[in-house]
N, C-alpha and C. Protein backbone atom coordinates (compact mmCIF):
# COMPACT_ATOMS: atom_id res chain seq x y z
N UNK A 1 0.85 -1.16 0.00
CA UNK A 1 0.00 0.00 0.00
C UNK A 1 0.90 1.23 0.00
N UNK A 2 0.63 2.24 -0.48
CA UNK A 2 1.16 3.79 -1.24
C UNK A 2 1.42 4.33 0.16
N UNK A 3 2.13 5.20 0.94
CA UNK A 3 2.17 5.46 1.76
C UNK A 3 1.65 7.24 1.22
N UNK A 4 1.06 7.43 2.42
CA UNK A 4 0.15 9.03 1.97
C UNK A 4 0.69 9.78 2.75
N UNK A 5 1.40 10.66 2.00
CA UNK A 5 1.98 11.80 3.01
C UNK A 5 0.69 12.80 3.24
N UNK A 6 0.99 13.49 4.31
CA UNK A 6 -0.37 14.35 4.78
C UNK A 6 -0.39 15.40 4.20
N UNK A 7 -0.86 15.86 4.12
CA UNK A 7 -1.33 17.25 2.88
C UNK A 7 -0.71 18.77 4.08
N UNK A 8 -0.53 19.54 3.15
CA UNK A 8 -0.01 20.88 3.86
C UNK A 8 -1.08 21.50 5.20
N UNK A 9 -1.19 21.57 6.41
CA UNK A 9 -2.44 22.44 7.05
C UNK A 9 -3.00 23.07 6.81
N UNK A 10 -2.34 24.21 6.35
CA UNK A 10 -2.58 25.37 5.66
C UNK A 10 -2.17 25.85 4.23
N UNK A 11 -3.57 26.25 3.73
CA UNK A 11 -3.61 26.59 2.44
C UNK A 11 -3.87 27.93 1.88
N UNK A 12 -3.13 28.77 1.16
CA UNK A 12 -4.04 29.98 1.12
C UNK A 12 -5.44 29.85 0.37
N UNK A 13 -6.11 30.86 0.34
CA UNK A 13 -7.68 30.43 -0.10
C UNK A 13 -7.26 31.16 -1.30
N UNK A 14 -6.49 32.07 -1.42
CA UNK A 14 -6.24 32.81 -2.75
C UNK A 14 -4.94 32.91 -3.00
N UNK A 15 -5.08 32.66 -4.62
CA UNK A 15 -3.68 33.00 -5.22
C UNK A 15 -3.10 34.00 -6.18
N UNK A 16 -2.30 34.42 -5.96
CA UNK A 16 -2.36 36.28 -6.84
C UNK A 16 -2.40 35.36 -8.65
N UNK A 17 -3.18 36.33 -9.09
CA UNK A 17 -3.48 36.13 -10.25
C UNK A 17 -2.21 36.46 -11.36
N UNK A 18 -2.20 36.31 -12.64
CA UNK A 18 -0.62 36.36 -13.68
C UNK A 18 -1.06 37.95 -13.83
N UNK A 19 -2.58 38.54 -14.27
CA UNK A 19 -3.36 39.03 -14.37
C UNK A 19 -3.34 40.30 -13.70
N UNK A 20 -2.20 41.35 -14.06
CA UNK A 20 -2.52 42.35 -12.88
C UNK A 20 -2.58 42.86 -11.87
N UNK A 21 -1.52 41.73 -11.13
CA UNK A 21 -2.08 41.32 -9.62
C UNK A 21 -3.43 41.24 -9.02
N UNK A 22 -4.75 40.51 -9.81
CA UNK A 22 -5.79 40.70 -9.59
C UNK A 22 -5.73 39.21 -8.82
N UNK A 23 -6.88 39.09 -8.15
CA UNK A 23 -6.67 37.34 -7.31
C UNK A 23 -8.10 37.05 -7.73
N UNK A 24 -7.76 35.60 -7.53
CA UNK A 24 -8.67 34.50 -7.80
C UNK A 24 -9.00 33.62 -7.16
N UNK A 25 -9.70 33.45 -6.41
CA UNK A 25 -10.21 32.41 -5.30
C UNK A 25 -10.01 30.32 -5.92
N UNK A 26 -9.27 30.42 -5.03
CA UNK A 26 -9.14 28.88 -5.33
C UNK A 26 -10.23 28.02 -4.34
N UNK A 27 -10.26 26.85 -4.87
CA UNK A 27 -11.31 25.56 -3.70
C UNK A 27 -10.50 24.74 -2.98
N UNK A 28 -10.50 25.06 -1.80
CA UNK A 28 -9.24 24.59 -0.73
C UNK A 28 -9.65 22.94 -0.50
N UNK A 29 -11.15 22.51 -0.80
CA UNK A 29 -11.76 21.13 -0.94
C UNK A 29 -11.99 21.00 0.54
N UNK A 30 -12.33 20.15 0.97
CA UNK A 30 -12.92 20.01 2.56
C UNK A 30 -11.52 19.72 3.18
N UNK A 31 -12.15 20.53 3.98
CA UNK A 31 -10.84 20.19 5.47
C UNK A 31 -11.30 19.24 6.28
N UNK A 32 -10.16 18.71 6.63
CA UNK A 32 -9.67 17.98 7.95
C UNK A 32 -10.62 17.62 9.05
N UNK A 33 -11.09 19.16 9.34
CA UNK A 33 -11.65 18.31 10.67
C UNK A 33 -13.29 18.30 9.73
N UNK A 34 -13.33 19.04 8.85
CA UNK A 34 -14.83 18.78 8.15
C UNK A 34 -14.91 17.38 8.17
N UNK A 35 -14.34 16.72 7.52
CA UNK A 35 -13.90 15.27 7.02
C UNK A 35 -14.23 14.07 8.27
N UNK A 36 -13.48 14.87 9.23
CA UNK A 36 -13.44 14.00 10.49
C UNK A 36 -14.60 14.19 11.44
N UNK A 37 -15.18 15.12 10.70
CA UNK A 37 -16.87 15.43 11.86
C UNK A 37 -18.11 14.58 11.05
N UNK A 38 -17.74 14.86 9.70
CA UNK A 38 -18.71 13.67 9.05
C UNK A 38 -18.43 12.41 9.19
N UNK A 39 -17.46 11.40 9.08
CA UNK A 39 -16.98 10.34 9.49
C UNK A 39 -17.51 10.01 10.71
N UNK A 40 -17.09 10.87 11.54
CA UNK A 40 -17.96 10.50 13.36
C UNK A 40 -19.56 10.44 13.37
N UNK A 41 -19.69 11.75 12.04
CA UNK A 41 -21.63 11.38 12.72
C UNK A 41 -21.92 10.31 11.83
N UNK A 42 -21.46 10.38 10.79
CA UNK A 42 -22.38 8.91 9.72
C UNK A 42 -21.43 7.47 9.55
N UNK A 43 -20.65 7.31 10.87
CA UNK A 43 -19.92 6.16 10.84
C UNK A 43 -20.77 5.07 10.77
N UNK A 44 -21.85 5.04 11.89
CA UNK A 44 -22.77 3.87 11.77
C UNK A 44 -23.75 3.69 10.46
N UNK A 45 -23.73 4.93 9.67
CA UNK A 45 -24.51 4.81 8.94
C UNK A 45 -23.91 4.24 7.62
N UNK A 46 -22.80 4.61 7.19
CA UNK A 46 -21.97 4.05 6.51
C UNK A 46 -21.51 2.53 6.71
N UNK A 47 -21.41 1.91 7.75
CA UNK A 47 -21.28 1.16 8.31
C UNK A 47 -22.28 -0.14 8.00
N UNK A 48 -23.74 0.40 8.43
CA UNK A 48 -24.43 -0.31 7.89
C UNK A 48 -25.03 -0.29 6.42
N UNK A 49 -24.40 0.34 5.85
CA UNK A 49 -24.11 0.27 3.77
C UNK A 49 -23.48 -0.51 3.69
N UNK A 50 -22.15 -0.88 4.27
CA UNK A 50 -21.27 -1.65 4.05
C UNK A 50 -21.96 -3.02 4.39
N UNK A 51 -22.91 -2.95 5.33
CA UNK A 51 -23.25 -4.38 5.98
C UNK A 51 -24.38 -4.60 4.59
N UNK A 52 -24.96 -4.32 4.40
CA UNK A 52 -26.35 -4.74 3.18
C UNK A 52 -25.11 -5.20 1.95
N UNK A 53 -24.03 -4.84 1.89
CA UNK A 53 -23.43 -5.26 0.47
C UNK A 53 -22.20 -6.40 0.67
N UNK A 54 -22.30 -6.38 2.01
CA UNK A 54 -20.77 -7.25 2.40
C UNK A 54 -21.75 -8.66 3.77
N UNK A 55 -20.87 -9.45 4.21
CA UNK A 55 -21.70 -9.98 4.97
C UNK A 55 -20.90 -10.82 6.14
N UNK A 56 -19.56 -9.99 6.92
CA UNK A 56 -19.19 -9.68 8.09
C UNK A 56 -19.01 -8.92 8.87
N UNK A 57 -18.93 -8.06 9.52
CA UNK A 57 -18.64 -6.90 10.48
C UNK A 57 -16.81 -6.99 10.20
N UNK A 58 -16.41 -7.61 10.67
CA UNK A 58 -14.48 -7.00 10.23
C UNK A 58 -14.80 -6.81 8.90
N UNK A 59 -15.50 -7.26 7.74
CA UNK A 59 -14.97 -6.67 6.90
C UNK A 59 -15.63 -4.93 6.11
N UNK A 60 -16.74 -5.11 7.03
CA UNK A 60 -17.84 -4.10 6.99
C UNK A 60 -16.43 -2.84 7.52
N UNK A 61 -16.26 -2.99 8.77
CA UNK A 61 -15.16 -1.63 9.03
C UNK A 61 -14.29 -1.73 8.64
N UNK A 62 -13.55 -2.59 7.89
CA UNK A 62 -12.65 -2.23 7.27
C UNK A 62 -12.64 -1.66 5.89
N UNK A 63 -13.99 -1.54 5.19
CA UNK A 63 -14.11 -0.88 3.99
C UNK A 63 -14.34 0.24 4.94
N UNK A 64 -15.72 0.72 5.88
CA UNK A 64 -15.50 1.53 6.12
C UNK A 64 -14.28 2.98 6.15
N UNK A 65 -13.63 2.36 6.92
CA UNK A 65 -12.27 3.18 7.24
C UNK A 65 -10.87 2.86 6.39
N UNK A 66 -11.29 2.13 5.31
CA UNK A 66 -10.19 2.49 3.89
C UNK A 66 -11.10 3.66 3.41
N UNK A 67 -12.67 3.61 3.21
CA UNK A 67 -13.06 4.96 2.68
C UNK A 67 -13.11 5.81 3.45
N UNK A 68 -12.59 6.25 3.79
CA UNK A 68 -12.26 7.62 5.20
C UNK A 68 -10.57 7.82 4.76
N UNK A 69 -9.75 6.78 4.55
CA UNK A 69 -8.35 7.26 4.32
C UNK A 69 -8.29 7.58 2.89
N UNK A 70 -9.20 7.01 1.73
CA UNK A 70 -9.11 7.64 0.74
C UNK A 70 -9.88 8.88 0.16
N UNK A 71 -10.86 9.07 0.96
CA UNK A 71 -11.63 10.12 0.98
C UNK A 71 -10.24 11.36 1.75
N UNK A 72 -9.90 10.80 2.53
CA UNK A 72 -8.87 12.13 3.45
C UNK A 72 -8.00 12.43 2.16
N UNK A 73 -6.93 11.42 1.54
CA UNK A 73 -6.15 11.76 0.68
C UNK A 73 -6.41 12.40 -0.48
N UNK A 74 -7.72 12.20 -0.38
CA UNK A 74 -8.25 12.98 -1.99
C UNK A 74 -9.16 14.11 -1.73
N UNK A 75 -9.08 14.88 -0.67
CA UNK A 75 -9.86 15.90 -0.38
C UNK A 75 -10.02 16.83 -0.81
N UNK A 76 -8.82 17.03 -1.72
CA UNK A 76 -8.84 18.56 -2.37
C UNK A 76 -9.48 18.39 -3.64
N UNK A 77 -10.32 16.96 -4.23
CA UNK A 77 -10.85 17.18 -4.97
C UNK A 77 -12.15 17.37 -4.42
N UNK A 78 -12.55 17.18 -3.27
CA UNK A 78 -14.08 17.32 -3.01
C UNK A 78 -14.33 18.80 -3.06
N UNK A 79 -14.81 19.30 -4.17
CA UNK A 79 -15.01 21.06 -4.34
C UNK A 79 -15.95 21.31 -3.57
N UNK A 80 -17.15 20.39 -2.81
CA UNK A 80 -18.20 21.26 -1.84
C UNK A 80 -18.00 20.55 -0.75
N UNK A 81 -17.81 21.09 0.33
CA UNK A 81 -17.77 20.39 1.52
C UNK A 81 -19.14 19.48 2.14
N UNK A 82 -20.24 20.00 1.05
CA UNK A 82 -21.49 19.25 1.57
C UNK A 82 -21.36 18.08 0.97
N UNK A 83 -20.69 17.75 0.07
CA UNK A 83 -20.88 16.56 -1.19
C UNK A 83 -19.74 15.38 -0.16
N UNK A 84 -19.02 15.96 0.89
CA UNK A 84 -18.22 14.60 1.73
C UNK A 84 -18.98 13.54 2.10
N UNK A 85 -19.91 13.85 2.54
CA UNK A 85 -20.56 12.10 2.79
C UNK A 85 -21.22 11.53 1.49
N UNK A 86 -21.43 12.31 0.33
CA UNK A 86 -21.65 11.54 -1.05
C UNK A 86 -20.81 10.73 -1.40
N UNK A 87 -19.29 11.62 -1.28
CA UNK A 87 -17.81 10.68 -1.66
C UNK A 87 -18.09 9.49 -0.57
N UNK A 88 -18.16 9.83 0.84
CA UNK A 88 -17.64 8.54 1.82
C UNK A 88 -18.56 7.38 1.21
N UNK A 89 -20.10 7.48 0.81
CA UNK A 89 -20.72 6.59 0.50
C UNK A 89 -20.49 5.81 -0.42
N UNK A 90 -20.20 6.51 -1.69
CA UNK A 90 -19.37 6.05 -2.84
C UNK A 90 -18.30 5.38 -2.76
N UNK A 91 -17.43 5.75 -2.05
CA UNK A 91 -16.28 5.03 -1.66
C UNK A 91 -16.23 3.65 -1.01
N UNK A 92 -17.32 3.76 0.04
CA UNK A 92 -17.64 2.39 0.56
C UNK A 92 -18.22 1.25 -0.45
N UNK A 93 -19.02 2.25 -1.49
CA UNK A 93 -19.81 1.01 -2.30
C UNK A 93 -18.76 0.63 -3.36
N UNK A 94 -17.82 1.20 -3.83
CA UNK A 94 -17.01 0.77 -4.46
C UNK A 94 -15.81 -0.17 -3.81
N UNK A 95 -15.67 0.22 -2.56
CA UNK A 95 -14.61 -1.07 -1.72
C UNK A 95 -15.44 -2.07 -1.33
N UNK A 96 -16.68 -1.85 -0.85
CA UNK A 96 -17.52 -3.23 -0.95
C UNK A 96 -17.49 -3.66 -2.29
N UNK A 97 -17.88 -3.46 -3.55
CA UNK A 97 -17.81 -4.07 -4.68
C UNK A 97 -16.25 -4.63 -4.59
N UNK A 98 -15.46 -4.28 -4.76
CA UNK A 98 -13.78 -4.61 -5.08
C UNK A 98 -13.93 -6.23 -4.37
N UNK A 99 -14.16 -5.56 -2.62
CA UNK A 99 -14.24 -7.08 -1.35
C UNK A 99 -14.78 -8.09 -2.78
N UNK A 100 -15.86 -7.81 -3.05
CA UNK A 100 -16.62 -9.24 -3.07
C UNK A 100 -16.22 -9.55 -4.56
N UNK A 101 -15.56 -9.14 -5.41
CA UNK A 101 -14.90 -9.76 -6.71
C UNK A 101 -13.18 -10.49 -5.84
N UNK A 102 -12.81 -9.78 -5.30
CA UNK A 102 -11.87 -10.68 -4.75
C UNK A 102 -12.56 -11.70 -4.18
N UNK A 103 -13.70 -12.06 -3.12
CA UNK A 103 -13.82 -13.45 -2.66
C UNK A 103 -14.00 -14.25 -3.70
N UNK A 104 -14.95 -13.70 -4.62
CA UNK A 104 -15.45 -14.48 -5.52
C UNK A 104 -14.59 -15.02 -6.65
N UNK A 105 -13.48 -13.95 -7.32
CA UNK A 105 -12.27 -14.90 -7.94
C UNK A 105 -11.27 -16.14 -6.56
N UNK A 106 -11.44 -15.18 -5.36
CA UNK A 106 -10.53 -16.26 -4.91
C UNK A 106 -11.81 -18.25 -4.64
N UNK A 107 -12.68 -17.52 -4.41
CA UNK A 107 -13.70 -18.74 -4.96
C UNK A 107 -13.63 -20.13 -6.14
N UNK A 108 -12.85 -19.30 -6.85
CA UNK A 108 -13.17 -19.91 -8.68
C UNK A 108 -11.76 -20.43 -8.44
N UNK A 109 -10.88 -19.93 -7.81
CA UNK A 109 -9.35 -20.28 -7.85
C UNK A 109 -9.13 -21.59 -7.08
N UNK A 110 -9.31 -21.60 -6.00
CA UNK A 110 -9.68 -22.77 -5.16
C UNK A 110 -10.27 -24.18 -5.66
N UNK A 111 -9.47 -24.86 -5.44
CA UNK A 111 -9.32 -26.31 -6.27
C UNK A 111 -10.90 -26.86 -5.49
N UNK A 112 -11.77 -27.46 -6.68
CA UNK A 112 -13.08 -28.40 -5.62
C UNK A 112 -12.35 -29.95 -5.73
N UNK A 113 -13.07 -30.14 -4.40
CA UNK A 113 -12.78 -32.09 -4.27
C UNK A 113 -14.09 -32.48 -5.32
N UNK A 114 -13.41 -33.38 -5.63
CA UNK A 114 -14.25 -34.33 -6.45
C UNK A 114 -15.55 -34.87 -5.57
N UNK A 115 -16.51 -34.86 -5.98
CA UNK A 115 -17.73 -35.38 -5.48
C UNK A 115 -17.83 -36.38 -5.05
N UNK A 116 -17.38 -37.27 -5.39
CA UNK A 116 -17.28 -38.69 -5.11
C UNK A 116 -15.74 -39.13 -3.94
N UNK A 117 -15.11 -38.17 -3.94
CA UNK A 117 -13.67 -38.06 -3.35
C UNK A 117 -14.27 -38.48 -2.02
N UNK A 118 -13.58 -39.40 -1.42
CA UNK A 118 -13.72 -40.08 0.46
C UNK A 118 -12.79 -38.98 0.80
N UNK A 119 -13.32 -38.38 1.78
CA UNK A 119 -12.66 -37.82 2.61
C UNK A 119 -10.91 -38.69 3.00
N UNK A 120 -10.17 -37.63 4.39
CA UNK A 120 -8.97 -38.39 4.17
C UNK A 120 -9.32 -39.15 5.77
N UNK A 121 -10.45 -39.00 6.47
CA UNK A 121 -10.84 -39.47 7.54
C UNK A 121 -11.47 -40.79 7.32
N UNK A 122 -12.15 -41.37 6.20
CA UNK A 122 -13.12 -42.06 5.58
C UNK A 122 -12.01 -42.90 4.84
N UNK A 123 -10.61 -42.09 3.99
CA UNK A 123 -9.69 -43.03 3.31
C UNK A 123 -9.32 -43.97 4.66
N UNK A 124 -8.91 -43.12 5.57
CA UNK A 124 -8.10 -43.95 6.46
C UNK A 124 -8.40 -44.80 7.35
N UNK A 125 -10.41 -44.81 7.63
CA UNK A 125 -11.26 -45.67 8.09
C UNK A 125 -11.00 -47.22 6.86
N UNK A 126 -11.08 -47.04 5.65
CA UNK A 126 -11.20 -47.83 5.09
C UNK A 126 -10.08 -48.62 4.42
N UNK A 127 -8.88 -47.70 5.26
CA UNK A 127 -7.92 -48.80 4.64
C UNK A 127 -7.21 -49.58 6.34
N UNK A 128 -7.83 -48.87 7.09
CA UNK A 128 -8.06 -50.07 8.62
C UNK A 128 -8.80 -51.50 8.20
N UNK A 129 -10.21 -51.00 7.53
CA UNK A 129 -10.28 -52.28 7.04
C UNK A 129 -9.99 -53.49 6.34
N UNK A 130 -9.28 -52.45 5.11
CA UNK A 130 -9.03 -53.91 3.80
C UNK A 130 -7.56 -54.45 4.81
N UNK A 131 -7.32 -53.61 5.77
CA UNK A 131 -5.96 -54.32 6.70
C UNK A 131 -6.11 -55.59 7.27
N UNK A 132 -7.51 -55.21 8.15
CA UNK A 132 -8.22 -56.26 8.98
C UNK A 132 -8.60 -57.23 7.99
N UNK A 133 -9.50 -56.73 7.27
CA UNK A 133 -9.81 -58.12 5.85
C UNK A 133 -8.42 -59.19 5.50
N UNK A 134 -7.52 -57.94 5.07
CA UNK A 134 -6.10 -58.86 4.54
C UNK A 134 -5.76 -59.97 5.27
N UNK A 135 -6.12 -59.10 6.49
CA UNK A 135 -5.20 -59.98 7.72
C UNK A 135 -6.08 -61.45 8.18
N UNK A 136 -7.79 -61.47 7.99
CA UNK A 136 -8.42 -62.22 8.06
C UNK A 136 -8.32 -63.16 6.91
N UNK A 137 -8.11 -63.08 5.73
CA UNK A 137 -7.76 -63.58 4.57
C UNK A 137 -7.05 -64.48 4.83
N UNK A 138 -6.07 -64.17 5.08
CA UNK A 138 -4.44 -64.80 5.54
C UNK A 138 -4.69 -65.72 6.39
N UNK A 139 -5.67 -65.84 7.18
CA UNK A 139 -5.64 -67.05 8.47
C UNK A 139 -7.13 -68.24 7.87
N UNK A 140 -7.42 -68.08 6.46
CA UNK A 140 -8.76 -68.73 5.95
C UNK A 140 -7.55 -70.08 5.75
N UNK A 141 -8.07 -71.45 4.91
CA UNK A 141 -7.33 -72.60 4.76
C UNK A 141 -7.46 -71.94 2.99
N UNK A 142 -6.26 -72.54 2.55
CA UNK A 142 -5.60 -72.21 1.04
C UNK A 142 -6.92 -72.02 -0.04
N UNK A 143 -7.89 -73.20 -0.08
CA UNK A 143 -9.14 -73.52 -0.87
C UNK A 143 -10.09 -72.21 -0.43
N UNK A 144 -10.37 -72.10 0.27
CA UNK A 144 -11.61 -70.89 0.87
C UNK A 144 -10.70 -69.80 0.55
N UNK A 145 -9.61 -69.31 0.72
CA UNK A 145 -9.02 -68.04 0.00
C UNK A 145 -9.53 -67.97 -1.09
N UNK A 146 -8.87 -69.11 -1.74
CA UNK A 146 -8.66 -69.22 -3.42
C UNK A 146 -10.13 -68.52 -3.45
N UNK A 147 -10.66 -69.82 -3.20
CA UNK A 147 -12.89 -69.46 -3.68
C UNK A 147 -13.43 -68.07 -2.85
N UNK A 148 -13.06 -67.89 -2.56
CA UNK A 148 -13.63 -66.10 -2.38
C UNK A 148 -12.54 -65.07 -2.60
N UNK A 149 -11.56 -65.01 -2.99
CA UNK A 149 -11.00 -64.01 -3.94
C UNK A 149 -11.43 -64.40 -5.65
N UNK A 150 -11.51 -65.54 -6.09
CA UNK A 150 -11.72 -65.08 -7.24
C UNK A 150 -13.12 -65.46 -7.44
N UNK A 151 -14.19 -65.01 -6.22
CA UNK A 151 -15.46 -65.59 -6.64
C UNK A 151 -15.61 -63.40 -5.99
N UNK A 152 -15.31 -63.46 -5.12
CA UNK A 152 -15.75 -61.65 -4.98
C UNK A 152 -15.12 -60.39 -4.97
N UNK A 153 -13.53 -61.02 -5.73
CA UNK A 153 -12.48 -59.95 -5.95
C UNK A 153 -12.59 -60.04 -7.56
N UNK A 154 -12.77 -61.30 -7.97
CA UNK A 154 -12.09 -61.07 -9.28
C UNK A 154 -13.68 -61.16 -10.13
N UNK A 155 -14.73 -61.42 -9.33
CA UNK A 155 -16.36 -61.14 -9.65
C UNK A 155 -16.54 -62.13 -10.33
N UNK A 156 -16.09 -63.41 -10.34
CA UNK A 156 -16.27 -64.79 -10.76
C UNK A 156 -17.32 -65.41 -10.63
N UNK A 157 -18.39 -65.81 -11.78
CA UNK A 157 -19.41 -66.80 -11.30
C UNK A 157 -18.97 -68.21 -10.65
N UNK A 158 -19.64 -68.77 -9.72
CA UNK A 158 -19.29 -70.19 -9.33
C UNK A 158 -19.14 -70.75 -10.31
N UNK A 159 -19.66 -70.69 -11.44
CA UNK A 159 -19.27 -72.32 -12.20
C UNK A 159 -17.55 -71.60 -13.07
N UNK A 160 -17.35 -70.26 -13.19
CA UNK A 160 -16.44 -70.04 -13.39
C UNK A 160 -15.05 -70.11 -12.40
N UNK A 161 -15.23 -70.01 -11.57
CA UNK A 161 -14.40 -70.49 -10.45
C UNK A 161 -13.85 -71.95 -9.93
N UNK A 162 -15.13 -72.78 -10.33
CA UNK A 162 -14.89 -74.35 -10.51
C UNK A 162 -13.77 -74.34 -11.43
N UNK A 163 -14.34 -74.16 -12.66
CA UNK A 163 -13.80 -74.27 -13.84
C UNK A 163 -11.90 -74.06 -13.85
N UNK A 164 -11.76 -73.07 -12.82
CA UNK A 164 -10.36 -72.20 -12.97
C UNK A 164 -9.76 -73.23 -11.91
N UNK A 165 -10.33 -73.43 -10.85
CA UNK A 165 -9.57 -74.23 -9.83
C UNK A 165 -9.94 -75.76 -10.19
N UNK A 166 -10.44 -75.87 -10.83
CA UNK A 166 -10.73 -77.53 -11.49
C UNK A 166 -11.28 -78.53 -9.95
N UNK A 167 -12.22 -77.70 -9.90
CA UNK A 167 -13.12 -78.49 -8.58
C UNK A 167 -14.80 -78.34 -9.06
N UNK A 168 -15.44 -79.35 -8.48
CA UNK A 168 -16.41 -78.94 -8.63
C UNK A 168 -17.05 -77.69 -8.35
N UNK A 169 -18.75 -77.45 -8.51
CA UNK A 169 -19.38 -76.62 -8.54
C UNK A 169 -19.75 -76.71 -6.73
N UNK A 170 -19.84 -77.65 -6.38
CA UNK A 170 -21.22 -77.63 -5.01
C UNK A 170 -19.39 -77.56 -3.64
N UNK A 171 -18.29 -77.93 -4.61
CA UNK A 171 -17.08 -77.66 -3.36
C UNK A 171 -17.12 -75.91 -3.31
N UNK A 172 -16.94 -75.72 -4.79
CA UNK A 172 -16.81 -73.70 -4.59
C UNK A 172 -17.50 -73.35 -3.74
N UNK A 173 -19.21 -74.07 -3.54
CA UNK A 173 -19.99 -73.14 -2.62
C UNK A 173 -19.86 -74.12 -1.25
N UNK A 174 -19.03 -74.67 -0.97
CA UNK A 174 -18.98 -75.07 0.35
C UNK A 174 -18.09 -74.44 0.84
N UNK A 175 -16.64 -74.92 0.35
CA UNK A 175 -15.54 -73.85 0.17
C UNK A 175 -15.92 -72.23 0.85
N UNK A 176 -16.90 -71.75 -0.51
CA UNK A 176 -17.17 -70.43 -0.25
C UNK A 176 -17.94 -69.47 1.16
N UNK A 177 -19.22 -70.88 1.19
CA UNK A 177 -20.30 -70.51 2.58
C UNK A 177 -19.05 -70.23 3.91
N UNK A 178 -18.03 -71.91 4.04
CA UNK A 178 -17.22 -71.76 4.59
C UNK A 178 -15.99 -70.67 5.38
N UNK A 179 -15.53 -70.19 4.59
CA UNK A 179 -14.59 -69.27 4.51
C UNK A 179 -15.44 -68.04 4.46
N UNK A 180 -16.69 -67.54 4.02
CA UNK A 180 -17.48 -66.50 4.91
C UNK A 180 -17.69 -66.61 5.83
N UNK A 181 -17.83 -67.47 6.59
CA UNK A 181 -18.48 -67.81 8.24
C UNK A 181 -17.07 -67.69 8.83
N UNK A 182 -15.79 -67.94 8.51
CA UNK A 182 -14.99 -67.78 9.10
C UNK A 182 -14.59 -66.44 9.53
N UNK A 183 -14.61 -65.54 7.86
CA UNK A 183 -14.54 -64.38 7.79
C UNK A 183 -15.46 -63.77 8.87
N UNK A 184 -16.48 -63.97 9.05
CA UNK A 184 -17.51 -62.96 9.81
C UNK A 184 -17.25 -63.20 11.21
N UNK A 185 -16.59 -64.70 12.09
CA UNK A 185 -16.12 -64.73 12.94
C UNK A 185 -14.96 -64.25 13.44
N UNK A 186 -13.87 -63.76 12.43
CA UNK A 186 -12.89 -63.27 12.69
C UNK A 186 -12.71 -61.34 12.79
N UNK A 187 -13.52 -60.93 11.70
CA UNK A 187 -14.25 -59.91 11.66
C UNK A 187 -14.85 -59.12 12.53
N UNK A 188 -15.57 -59.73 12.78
CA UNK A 188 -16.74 -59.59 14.35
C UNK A 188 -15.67 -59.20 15.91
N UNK A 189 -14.94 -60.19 15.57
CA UNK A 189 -14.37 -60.22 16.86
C UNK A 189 -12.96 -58.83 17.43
N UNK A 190 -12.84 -58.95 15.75
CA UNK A 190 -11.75 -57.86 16.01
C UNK A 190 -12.48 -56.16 15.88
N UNK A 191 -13.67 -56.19 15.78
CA UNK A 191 -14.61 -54.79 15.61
C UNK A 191 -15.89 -54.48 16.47
């Protein structure tokens, strides 16, 4: 941010003219404490402008009182001293506008999770499980592995599963009933 040096105190109101030495009244623009007496009475009122267009209080006074420091720095253009709370208002509605295109690009910038994305609380619930599964896997007898990995990992019909392990049809589903009941006892116990 620009650092604002403070403007001179005193100004003459007139400057000798090229002209004759004839003078010409210059517009000294609102003073200081003009500036600072309107600010005090229509703070709340300004305040709540800022609130109808913005929708926190820190950020409500903080437009506020950026338009009060740029209203101060630019005073010598305000040619009527009545028109200062026109500028302060203006000023606010234009730093409220600015606020809310910044949230809103920083909005669009901000990466979205995928919809379907598991959380990393939900990843890490579920890879406790395929642990516990693994680990239940591992303690089934060789045949009941075999027949339920490639009957509900590898999505094998029974008679396709016979077929691959060269056993019958009615062993896969004994095999299979088997080694679920084990699973659900081992399962169970550890949850």
């Amino acid at each position: 941010m620009p650092v604002i040096a403070p403007m001179p105190a005193a100004r003459p109101a007139r400057l000798p003219s090229q002209r004759e030495g004839a003078e010409v009244s210059v517009a000294a623009g609102t003073t200081v404490d003009h500036l600072t007496e309107t600010y005090r009475a229509h703070y709340r009122s300004l305040l709540g402008l800022a609130a109808l267009l913005l929708d926190d209080t820190a950020s409500c006074e903080d437009v506020v009182q950026e338009a009060f420091i740029r209203v101060h720095s630019a005073r010598s253009r305000v040619r009527d001293p009545e028109k200062t709370l026109a500028y302060l208002r203006q000023t606010v509605v234009n730093l409220s506008r600015s606020a809310l295109r910044r949230r809103i690009l920083g909005l669009k910038l901000l990466s979205k999770p995928m919809p379907d994305m598991a959380s990393a609380e939900e990843g890490a619930y579920d890879q406790l499980e395929r642990d516990a599964l693994i680990k239940a896997m591992r303690g089934l007898q060789r045949r009941q592995r075999e027949v339920l990995v490639l009957r509900y990992f590898a999505d094998m019909t029974e008679a396709q599963v016979a077929e691959t392990l060269g056993i019958s049809l009615g062993s896969v589903k004994a095999y299979g009933s088997r080694g679920i009941a084990a699973l659900r006892v081992v399962m169970e116990a550890q949850g």
